[in-house]
Protein backbone atom coordinates (compact mmCIF):
# COMPACT_ATOMS: atom_id res chain seq x y z
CA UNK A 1 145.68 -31.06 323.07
CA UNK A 2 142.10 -31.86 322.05
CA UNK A 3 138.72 -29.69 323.43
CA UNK A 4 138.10 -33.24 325.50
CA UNK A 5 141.54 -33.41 326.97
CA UNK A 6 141.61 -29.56 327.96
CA UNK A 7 138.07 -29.75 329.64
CA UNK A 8 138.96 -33.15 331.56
CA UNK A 9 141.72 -31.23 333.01
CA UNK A 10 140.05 -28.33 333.74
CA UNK A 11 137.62 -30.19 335.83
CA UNK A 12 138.94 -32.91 337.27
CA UNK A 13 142.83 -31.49 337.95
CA UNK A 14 143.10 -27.77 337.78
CA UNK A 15 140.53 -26.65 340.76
CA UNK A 16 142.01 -28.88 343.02
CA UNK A 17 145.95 -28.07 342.30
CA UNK A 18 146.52 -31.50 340.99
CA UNK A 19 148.97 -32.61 338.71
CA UNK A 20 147.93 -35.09 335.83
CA UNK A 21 149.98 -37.76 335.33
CA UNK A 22 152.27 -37.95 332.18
CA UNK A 23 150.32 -40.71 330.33
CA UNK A 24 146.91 -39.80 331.77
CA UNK A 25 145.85 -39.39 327.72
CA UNK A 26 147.64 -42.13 326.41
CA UNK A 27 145.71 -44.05 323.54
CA UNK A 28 145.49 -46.91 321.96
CA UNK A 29 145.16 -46.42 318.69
CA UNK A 30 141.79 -44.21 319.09
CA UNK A 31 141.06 -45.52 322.63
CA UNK A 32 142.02 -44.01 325.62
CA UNK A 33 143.81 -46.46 327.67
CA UNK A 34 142.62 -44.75 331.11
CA UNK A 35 138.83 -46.70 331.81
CA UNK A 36 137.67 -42.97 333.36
CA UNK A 37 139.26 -41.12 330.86
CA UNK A 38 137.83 -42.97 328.69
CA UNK A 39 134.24 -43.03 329.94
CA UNK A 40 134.12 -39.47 330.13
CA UNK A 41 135.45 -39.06 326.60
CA UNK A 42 132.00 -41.50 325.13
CA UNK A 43 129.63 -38.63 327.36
CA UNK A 44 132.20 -35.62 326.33
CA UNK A 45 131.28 -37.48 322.30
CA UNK A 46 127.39 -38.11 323.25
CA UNK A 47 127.07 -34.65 324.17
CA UNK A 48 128.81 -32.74 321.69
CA UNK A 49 126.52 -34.90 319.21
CA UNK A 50 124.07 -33.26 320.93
CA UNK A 51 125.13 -29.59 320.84
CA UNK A 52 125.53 -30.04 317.07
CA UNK A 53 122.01 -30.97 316.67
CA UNK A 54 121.05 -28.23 318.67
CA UNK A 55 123.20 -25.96 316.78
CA UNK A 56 121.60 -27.01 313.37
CA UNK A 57 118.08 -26.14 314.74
CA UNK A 58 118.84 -23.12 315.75
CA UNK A 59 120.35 -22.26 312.69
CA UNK A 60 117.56 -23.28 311.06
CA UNK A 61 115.33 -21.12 313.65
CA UNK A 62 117.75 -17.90 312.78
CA UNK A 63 116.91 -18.40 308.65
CA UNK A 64 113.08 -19.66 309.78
CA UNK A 65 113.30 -16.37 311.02
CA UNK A 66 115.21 -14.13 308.65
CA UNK A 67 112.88 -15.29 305.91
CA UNK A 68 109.68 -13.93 307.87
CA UNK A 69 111.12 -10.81 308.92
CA UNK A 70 111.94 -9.67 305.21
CA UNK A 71 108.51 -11.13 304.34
CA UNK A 72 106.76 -8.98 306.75
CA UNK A 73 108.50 -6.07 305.95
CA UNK A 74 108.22 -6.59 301.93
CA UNK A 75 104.87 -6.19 302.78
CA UNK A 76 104.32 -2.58 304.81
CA UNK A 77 100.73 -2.00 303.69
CA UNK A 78 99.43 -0.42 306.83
CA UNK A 79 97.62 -3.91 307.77
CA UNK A 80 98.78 -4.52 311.43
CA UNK A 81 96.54 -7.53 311.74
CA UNK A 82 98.55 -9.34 309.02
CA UNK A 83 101.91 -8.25 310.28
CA UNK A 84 100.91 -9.68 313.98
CA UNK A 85 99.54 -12.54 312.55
CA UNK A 86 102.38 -13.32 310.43
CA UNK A 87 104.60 -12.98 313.62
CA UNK A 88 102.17 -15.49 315.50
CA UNK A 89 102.92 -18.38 312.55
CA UNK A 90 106.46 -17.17 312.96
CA UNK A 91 106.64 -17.90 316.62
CA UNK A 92 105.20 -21.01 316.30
CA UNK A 93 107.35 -21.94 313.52
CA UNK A 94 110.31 -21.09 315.50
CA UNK A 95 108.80 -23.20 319.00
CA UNK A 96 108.79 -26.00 315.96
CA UNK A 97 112.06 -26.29 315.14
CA UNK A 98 113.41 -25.87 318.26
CA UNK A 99 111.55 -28.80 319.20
CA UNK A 100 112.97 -30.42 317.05
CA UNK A 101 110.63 -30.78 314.07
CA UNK A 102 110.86 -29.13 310.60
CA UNK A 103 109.37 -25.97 309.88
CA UNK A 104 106.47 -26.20 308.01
């Protein structure tokens, strides 16, 4: 059973003590033949498109901010101002791509 098929009964069937019906995932070739089943399946797709993006930027926030960490502490000289200021361009950096842009 796919992720889709597992949520759509865990939300519309389980809570309520229902019992699917046999066929109530039946396809046509990639389709499901069910109009809500599959309507929910194109928003179940939309969104998971969605939490994939997100996923990649927040990668992409974890090594944005892997790379400044070492950085700052390659560079324990004593000089707090640099170290906070290098955290500032960090934050922002990270506010950046979680936006949704490209770190700069």
């Amino acid at each position: 059973m796919e992720e889709f098929e597992q949520w759509y009964l865990d939300t519309y069937y389980k809570p309520y003590g229902f019992v699917p019906p046999a066929n109530l995932f039946e396809r046509y070739e990639d389709t499901y033949i069910r109009e809500n089943v599959y309507q929910h399946n194109l928003v179940w797709q939309h969104l998971q498109a969605k939490v994939v993006e997100l996923q990649k930027r927040l990668d992409g926030a974890l090594k944005e901010t892997q790379y400044a960490l070492q950085y700052v502490e390659g560079d324990m000289r004593g000089n707090h101002e640099f170290q906070q200021m290098s955290m500032i361009r960090t934050f922002k950096a990270l506010e950046q791509v979680l936006n949704g842009g490209e770190p700069k």
